[in-house]
N, C-alpha and C. Protein backbone atom coordinates (compact mmCIF):
# COMPACT_ATOMS: atom_id res chain seq x y z
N UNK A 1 -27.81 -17.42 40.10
CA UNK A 1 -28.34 -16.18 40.62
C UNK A 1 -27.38 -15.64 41.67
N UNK A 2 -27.22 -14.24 41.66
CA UNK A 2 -26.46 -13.99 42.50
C UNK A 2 -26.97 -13.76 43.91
N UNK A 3 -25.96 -14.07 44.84
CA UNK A 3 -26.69 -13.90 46.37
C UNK A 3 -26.51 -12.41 46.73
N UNK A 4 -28.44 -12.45 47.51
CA UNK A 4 -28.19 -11.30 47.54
C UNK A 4 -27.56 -9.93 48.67
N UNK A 5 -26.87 -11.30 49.44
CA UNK A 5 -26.13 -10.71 50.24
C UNK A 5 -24.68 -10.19 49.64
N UNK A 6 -24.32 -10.84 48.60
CA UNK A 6 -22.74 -10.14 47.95
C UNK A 6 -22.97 -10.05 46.79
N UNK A 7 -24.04 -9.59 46.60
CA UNK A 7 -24.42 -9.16 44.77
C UNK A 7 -24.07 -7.60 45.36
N UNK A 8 -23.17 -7.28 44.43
CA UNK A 8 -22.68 -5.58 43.71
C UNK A 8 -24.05 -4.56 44.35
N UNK A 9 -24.18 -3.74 44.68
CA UNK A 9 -24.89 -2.84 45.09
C UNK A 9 -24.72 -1.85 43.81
N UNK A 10 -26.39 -1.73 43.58
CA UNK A 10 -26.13 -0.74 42.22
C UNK A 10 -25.27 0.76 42.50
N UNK A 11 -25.05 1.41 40.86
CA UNK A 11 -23.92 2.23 41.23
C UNK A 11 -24.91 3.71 41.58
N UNK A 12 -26.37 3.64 41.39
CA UNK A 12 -26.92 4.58 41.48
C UNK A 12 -26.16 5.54 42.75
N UNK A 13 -25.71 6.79 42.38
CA UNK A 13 -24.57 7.94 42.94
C UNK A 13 -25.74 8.97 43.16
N UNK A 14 -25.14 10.09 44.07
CA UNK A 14 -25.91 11.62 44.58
C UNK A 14 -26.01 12.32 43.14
N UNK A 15 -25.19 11.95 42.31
CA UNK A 15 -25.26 12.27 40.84
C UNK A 15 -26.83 12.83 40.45
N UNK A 16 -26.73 13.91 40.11
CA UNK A 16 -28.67 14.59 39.79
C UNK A 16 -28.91 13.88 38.97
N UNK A 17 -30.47 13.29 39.01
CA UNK A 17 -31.19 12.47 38.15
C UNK A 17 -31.82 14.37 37.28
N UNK A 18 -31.70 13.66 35.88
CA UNK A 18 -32.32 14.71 35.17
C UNK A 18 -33.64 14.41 35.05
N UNK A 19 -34.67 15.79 35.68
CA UNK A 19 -35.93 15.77 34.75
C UNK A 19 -36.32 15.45 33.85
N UNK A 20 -38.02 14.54 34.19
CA UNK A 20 -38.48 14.18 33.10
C UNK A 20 -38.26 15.27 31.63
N UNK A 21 -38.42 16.74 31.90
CA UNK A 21 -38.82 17.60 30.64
C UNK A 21 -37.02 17.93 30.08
N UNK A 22 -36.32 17.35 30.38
CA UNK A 22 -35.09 17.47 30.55
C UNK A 22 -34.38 16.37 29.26
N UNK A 23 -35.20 15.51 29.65
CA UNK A 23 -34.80 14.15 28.47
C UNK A 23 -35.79 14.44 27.48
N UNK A 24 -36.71 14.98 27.85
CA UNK A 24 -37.85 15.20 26.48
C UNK A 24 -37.51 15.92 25.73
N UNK A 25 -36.71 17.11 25.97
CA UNK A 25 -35.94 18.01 25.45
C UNK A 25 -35.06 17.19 24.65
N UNK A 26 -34.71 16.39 24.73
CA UNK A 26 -33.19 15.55 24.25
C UNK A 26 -33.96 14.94 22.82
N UNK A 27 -35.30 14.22 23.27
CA UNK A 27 -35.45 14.12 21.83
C UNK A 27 -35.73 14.57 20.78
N UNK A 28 -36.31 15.40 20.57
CA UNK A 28 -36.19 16.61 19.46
C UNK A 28 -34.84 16.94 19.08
N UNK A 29 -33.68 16.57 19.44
CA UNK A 29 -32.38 17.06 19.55
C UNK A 29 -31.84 15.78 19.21
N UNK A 30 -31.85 15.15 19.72
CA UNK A 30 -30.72 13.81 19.75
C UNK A 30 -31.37 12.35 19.24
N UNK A 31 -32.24 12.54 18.10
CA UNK A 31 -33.06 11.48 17.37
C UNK A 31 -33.44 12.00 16.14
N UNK A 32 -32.52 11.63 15.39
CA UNK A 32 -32.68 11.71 13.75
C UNK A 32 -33.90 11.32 12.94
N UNK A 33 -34.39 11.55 12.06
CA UNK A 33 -35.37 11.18 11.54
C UNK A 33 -35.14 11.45 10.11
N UNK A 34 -35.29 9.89 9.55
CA UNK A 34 -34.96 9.43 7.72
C UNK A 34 -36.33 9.24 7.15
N UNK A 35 -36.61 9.86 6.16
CA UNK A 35 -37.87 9.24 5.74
C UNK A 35 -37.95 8.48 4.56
N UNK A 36 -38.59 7.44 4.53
CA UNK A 36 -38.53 6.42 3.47
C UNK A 36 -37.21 6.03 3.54
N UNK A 37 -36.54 5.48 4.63
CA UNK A 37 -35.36 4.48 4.35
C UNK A 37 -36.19 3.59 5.89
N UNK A 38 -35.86 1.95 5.36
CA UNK A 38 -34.83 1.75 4.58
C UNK A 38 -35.98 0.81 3.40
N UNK A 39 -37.49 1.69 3.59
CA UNK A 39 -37.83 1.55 2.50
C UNK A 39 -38.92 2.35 2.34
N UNK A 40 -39.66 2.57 0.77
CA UNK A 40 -40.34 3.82 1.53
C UNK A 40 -41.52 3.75 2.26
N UNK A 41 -42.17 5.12 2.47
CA UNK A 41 -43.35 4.78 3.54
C UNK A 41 -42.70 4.73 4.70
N UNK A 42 -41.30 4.40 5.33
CA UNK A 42 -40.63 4.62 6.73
C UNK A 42 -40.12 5.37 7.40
N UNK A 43 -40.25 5.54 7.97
CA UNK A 43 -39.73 6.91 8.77
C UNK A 43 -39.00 6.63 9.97
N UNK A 44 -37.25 6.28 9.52
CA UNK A 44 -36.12 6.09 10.62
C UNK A 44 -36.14 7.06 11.37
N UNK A 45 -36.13 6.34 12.29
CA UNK A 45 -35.23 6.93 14.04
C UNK A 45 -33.91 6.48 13.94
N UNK A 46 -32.88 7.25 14.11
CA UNK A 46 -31.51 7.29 14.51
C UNK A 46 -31.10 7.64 15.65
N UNK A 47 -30.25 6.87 16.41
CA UNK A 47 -30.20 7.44 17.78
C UNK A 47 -28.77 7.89 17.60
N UNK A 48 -27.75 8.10 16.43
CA UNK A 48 -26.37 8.23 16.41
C UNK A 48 -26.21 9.54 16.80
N UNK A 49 -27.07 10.95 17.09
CA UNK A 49 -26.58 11.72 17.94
C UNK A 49 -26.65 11.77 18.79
N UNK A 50 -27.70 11.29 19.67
CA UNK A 50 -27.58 10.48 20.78
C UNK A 50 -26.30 10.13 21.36
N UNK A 51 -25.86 8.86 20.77
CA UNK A 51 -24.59 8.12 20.89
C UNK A 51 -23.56 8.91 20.85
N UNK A 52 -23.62 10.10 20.17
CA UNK A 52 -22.17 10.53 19.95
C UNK A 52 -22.32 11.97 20.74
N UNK A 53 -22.86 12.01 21.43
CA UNK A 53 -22.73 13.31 22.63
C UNK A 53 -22.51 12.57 23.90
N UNK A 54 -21.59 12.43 24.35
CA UNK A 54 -21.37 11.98 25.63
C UNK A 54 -21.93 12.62 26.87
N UNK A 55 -22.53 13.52 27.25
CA UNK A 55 -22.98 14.40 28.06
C UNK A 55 -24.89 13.72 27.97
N UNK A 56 -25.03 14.26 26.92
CA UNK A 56 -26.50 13.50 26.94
C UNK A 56 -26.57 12.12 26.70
N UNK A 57 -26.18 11.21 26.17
CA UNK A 57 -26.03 9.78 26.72
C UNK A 57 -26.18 9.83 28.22
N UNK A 58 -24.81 10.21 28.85
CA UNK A 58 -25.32 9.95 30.07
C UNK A 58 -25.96 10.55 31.09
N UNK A 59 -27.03 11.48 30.36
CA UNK A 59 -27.86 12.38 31.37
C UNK A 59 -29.39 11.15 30.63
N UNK A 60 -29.38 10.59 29.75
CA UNK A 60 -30.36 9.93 29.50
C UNK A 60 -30.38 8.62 30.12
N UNK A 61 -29.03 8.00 30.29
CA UNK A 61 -28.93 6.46 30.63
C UNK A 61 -29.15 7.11 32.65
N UNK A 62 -28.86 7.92 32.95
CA UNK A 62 -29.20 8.30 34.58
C UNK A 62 -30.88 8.49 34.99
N UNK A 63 -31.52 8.66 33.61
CA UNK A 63 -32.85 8.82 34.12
C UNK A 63 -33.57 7.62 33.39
N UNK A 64 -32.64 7.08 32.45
CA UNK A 64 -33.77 5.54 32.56
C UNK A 64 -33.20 4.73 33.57
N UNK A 65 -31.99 4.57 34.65
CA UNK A 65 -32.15 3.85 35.86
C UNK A 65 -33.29 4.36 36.39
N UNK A 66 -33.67 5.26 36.54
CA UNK A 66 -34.95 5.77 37.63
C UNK A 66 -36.73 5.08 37.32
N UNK A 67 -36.17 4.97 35.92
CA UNK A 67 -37.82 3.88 35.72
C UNK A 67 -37.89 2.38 35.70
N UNK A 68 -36.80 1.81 36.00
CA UNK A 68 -36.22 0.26 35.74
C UNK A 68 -36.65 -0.33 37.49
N UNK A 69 -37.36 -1.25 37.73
CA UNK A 69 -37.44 -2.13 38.83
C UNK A 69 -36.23 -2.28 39.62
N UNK A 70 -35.99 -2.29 40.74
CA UNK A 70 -35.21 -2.37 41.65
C UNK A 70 -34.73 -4.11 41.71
N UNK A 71 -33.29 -4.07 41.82
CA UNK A 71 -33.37 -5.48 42.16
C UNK A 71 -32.91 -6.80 40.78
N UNK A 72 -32.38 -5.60 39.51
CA UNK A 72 -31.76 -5.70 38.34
C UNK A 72 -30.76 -6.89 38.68
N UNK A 73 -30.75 -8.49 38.15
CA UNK A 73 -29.04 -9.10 38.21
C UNK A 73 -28.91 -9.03 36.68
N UNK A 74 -30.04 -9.15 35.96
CA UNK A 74 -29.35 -9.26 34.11
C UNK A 74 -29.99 -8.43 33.35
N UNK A 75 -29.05 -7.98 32.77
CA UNK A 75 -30.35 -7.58 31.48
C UNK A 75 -29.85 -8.26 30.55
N UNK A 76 -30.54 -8.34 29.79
CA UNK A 76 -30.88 -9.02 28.49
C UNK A 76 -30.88 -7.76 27.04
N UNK A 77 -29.95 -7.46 26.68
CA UNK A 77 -29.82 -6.43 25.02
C UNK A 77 -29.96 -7.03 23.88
N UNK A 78 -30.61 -7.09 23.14
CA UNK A 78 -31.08 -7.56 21.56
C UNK A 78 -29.99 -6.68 20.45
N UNK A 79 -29.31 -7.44 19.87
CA UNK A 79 -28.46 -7.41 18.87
C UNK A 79 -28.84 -5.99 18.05
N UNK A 80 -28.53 -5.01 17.45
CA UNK A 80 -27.56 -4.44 17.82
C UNK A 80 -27.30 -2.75 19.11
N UNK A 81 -28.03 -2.26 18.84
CA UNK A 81 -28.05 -0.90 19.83
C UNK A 81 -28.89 -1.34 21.21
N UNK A 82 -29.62 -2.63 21.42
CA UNK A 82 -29.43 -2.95 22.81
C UNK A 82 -28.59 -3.50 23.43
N UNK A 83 -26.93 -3.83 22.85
CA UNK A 83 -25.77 -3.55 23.23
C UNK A 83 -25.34 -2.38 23.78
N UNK A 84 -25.42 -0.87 22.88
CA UNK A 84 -24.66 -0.15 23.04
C UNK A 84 -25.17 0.63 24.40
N UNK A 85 -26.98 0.17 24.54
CA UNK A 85 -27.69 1.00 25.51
C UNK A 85 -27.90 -0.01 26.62
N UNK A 86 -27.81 -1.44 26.56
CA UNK A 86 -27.95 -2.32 27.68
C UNK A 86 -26.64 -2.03 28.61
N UNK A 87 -25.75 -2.16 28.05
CA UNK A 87 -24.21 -2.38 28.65
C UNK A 87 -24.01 -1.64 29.54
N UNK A 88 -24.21 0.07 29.40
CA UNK A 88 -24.06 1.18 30.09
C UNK A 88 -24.74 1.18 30.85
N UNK A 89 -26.30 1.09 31.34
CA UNK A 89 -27.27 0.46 31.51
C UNK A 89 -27.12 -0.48 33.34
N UNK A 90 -26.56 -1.48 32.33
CA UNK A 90 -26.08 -2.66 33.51
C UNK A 90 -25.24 -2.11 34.41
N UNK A 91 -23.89 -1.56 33.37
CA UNK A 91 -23.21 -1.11 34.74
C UNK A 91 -23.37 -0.32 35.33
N UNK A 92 -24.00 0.68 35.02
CA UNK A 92 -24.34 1.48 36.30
C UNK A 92 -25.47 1.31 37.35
N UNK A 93 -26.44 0.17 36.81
CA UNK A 93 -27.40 -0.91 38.45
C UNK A 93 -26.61 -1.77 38.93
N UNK A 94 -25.12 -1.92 38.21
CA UNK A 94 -24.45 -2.68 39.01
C UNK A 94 -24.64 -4.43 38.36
N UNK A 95 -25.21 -4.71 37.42
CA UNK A 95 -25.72 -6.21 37.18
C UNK A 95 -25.16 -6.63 35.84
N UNK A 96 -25.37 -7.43 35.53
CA UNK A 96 -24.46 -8.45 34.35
C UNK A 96 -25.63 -8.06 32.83
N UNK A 97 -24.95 -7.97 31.88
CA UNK A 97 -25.04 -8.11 30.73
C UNK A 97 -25.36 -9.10 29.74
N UNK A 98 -26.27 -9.69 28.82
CA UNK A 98 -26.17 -10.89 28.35
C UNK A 98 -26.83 -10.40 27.25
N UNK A 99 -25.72 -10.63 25.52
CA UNK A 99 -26.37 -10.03 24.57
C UNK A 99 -27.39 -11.19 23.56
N UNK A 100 -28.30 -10.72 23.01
CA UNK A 100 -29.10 -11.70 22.57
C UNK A 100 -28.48 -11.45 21.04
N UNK A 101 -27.89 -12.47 20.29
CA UNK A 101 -26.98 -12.10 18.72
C UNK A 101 -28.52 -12.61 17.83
N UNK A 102 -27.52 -12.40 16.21
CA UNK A 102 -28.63 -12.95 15.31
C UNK A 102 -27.93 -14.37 15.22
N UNK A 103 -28.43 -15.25 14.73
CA UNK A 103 -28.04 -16.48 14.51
C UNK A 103 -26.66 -16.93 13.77
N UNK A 104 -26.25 -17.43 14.09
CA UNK A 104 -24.55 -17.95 14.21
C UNK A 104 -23.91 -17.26 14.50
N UNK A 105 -23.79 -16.41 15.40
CA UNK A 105 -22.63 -15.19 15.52
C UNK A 105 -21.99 -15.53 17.09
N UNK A 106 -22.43 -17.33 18.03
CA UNK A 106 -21.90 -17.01 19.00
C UNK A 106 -21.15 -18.68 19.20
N UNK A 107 -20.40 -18.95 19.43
CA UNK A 107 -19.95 -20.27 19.67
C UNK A 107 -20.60 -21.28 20.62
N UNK A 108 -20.53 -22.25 20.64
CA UNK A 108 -20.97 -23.60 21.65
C UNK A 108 -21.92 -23.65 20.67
N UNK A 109 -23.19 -24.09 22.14
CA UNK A 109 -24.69 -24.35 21.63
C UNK A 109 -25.59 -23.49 22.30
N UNK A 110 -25.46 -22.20 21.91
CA UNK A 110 -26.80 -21.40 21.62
C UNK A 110 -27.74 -21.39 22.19
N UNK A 111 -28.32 -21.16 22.97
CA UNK A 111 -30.58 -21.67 22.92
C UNK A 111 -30.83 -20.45 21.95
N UNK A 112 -31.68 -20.63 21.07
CA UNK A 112 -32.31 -20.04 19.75
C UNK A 112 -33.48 -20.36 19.78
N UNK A 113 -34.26 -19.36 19.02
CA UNK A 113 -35.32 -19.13 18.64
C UNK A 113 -35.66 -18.66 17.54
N UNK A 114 -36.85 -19.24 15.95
CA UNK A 114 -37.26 -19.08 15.24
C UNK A 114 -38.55 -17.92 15.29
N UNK A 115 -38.04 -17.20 14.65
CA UNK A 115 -39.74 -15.84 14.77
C UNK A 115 -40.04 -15.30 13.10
N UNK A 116 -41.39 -14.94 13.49
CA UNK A 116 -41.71 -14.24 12.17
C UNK A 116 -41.75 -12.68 12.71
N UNK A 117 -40.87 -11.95 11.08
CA UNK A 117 -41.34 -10.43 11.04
C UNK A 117 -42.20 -10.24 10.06
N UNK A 118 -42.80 -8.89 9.52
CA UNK A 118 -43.27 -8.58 8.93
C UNK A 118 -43.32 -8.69 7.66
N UNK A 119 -41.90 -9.30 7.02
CA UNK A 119 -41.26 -10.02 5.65
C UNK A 119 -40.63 -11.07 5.50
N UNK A 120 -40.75 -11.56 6.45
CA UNK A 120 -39.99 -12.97 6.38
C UNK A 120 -39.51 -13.62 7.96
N UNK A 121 -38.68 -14.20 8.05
CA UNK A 121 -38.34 -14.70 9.38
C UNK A 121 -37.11 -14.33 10.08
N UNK A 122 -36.72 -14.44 11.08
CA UNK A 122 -35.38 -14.52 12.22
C UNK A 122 -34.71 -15.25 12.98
N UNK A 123 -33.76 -15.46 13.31
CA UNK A 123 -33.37 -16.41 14.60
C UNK A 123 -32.64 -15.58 15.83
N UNK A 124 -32.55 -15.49 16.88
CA UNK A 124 -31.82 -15.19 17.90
C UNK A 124 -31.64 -16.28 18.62
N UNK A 125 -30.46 -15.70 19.44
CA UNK A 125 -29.66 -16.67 19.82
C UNK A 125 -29.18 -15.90 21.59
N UNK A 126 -29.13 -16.69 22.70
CA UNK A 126 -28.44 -16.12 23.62
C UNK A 126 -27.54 -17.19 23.53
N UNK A 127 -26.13 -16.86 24.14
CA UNK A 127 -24.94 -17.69 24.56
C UNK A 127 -25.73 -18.68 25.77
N UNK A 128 -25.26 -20.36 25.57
CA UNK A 128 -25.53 -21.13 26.66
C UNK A 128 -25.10 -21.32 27.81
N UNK A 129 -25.71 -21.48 29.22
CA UNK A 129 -25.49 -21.29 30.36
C UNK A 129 -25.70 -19.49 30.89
N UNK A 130 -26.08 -18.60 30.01
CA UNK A 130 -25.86 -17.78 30.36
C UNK A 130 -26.95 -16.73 31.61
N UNK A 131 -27.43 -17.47 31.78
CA UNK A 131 -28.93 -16.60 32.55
C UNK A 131 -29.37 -17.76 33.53
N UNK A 132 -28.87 -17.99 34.94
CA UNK A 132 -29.01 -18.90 35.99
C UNK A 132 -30.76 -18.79 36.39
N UNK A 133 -31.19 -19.91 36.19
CA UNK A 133 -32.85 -19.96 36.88
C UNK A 133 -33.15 -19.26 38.61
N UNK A 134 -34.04 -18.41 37.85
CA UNK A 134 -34.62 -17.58 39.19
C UNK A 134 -33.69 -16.02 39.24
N UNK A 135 -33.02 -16.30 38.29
CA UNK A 135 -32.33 -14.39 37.60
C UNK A 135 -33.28 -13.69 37.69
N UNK A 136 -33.13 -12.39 38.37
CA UNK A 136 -33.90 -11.46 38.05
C UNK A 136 -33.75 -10.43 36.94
N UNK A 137 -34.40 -10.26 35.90
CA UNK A 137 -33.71 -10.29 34.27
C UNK A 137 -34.69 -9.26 33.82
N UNK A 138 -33.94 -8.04 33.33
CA UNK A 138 -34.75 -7.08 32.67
C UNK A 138 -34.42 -7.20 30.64
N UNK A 139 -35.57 -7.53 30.25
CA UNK A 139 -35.17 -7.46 28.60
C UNK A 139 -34.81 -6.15 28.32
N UNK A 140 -34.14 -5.53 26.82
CA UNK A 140 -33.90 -3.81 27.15
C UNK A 140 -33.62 -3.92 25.36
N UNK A 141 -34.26 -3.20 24.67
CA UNK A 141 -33.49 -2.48 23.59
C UNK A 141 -33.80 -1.47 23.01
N UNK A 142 -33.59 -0.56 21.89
CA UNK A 142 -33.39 0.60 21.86
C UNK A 142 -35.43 0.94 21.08
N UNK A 143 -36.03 0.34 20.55
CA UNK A 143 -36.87 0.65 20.31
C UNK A 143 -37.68 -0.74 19.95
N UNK A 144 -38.72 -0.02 20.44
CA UNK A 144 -40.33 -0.81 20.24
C UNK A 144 -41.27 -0.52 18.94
N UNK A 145 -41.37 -1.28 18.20
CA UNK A 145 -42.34 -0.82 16.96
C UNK A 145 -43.21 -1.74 16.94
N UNK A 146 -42.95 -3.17 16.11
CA UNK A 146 -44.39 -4.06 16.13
C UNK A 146 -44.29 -4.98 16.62
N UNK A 147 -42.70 -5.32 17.74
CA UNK A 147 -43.30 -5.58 18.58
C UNK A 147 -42.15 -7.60 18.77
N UNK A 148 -42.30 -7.71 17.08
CA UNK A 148 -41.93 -9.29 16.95
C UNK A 148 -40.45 -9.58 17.50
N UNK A 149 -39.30 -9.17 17.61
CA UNK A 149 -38.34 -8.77 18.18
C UNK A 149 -37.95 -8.87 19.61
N UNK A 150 -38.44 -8.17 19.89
CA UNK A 150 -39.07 -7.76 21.51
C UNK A 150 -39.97 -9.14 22.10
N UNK A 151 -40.89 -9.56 21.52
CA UNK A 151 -41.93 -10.56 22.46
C UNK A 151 -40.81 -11.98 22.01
N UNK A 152 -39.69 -12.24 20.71
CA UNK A 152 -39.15 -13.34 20.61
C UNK A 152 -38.09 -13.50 21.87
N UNK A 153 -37.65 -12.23 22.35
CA UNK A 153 -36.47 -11.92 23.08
C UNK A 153 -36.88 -12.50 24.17
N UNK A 154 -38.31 -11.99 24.91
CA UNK A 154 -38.99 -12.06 26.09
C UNK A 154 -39.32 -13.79 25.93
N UNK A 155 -39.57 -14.37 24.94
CA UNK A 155 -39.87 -15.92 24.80
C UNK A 155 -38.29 -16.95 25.09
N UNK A 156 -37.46 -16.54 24.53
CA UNK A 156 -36.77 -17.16 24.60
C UNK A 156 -35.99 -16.73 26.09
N UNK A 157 -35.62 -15.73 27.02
CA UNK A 157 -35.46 -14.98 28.03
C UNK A 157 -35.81 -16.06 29.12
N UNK A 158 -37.53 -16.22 29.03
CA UNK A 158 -38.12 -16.88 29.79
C UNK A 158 -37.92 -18.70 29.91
N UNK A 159 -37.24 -18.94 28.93
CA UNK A 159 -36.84 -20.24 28.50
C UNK A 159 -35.64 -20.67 29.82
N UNK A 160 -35.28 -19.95 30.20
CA UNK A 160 -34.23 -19.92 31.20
C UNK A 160 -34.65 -20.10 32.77
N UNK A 161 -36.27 -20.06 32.17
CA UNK A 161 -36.63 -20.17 33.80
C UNK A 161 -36.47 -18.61 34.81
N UNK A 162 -36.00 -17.55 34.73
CA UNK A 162 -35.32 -16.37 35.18
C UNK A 162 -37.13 -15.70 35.85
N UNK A 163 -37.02 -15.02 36.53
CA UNK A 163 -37.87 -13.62 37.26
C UNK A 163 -37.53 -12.78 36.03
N UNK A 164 -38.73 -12.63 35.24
CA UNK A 164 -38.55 -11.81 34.33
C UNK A 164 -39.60 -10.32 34.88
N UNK A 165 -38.37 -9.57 35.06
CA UNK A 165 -38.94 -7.85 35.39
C UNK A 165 -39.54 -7.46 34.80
N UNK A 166 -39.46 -7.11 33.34
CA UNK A 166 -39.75 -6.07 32.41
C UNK A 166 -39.33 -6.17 31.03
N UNK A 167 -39.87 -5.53 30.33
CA UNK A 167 -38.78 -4.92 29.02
C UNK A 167 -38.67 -3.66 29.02
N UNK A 168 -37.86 -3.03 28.71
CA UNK A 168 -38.19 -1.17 28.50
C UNK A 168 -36.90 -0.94 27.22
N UNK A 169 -37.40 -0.19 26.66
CA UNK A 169 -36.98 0.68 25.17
C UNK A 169 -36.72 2.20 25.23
N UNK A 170 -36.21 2.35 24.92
CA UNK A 170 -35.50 3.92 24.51
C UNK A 170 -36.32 4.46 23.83
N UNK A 171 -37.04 4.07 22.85
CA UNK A 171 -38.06 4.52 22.27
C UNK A 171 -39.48 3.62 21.98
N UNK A 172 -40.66 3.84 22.25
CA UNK A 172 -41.81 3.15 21.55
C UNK A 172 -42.57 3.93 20.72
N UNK A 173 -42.36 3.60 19.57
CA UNK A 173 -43.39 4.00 18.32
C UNK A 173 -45.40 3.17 18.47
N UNK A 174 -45.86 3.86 19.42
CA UNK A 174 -46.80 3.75 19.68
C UNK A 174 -47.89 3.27 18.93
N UNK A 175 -47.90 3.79 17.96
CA UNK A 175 -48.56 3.63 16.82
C UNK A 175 -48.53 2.12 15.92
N UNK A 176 -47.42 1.38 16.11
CA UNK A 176 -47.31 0.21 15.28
C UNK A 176 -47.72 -0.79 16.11
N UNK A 177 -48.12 -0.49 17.48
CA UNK A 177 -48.80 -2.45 18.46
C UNK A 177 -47.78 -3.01 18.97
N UNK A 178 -46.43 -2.83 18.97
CA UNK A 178 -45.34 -3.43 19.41
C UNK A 178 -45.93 -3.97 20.98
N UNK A 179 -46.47 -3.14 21.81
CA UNK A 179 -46.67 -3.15 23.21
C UNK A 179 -47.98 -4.35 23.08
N UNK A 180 -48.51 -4.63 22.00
CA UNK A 180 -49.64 -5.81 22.04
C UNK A 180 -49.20 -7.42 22.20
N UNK A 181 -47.56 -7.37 21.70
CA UNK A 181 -47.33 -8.49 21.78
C UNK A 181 -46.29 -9.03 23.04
N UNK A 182 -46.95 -7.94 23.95
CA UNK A 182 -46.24 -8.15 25.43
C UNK A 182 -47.07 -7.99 26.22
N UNK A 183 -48.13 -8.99 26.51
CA UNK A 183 -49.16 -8.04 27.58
C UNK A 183 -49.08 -8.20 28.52
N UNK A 184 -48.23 -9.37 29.12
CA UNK A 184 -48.04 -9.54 30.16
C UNK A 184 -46.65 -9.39 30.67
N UNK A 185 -46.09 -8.53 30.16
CA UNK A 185 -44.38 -7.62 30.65
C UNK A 185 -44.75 -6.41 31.48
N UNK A 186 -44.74 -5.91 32.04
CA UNK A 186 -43.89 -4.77 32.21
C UNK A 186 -43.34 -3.92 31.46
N UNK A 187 -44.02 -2.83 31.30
CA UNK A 187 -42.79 -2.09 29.95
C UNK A 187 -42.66 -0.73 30.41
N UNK A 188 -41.32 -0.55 29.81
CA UNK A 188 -41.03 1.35 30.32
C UNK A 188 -40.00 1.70 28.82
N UNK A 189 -40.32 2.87 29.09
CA UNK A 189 -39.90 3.32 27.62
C UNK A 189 -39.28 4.87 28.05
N UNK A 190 -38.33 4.93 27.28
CA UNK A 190 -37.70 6.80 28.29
C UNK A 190 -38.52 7.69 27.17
N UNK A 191 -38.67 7.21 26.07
CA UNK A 191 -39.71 8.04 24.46
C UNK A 191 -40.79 7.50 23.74
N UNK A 192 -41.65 7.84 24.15
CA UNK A 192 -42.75 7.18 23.45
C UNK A 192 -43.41 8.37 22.49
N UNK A 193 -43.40 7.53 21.14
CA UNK A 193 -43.89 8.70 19.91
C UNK A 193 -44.95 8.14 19.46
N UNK A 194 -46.23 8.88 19.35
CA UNK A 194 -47.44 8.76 18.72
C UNK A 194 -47.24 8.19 17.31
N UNK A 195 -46.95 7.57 16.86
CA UNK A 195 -46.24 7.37 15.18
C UNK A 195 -47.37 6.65 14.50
């Protein structure tokens, strides 16, 4: 854990935090929507325009620091776009990064975890040694749906012994229970869709 006398001071700047109706605006704009992929009956969220406007990326990643607990040393990103949204994320509270992969994708020995989805099963994996007991550790990835993902992340997270803050998502699809299999997290979400 870092001390918190020479732990990094987050980078939060005089930089204008954008209005809530400001990012709400963004999604109607900067969140794609596939229907029936990637099977039918589904209805994808894409965040790749998002990603690829640099201006709103980071007028969105400035106003989800503003809903995140004070006092950030890790977050925790789930394989794959809670990379691309943890990372940016971290560095600008100033705190360390630690990505959660799918199974075999990291060298040594792993701590892993077995979960069920909705069709079958998963493994995740964080890198070992990586999350010092008594971390103060926010879980983070890009969306919330039913939930299994998210509560394996938060299980295995907690395996570390860490001050677990929160989880928060870029998006929660409200509608599928994702938020049932966290009841005792913390959760913040910058989009939450009635779905």
């Amino acid at each position: 854990m870092n001390d918190p006398q020479t732990a990094p001071a987050p980078l939060r700047t005089a930089e204008e935090i954008p209005a809530a109706a400001e990012i709400e605006a963004l999604r109607s704009t900067h969140v794609a929507e596939y229907p029936d992929f990637p099977t039918p009956g589904v209805l994808f969220r894409d965040i790749t325009p998002l990603l690829r406007d640099a201006s709103a990326l980071r007028r969105v990643i400035r106003y989800w620091t503003t809903l995140l607990p004070e006092g950030i040393e890790y977050i925790v990103g789930t394989e794959a776009r809670g990379f691309v949204l943890g990372a940016p994320l971290a560095y600008e509270l100033g705190a360390g990064f630690i990505p959660v992969r799918k199974a075999g994708k990291l060298p040594g020995r792993p701590a892993g975890l077995k979960y069920e989805l909705e069709y079958g099963s998963a493994e995740i994996q964080i890198p070992e040694n990586s999350l010092p007991a008594g971390a103060r550790t926010l879980v983070l990835d890009d969306l919330l749906a039913t939930g299994g993902t998210a509560a394996a992340t938060v299980e295995l997270t907690r395996r570390f012994d860490v001050e677990l803050l929160g989880a928060s998502f870029l998006i929660e699809l409200e509608g599928l229970g994702g938020r049932d299999l966290l009841p005792d997290v913390p959760l913040t979400t910058v989009w939450s869709i009635p779905d």
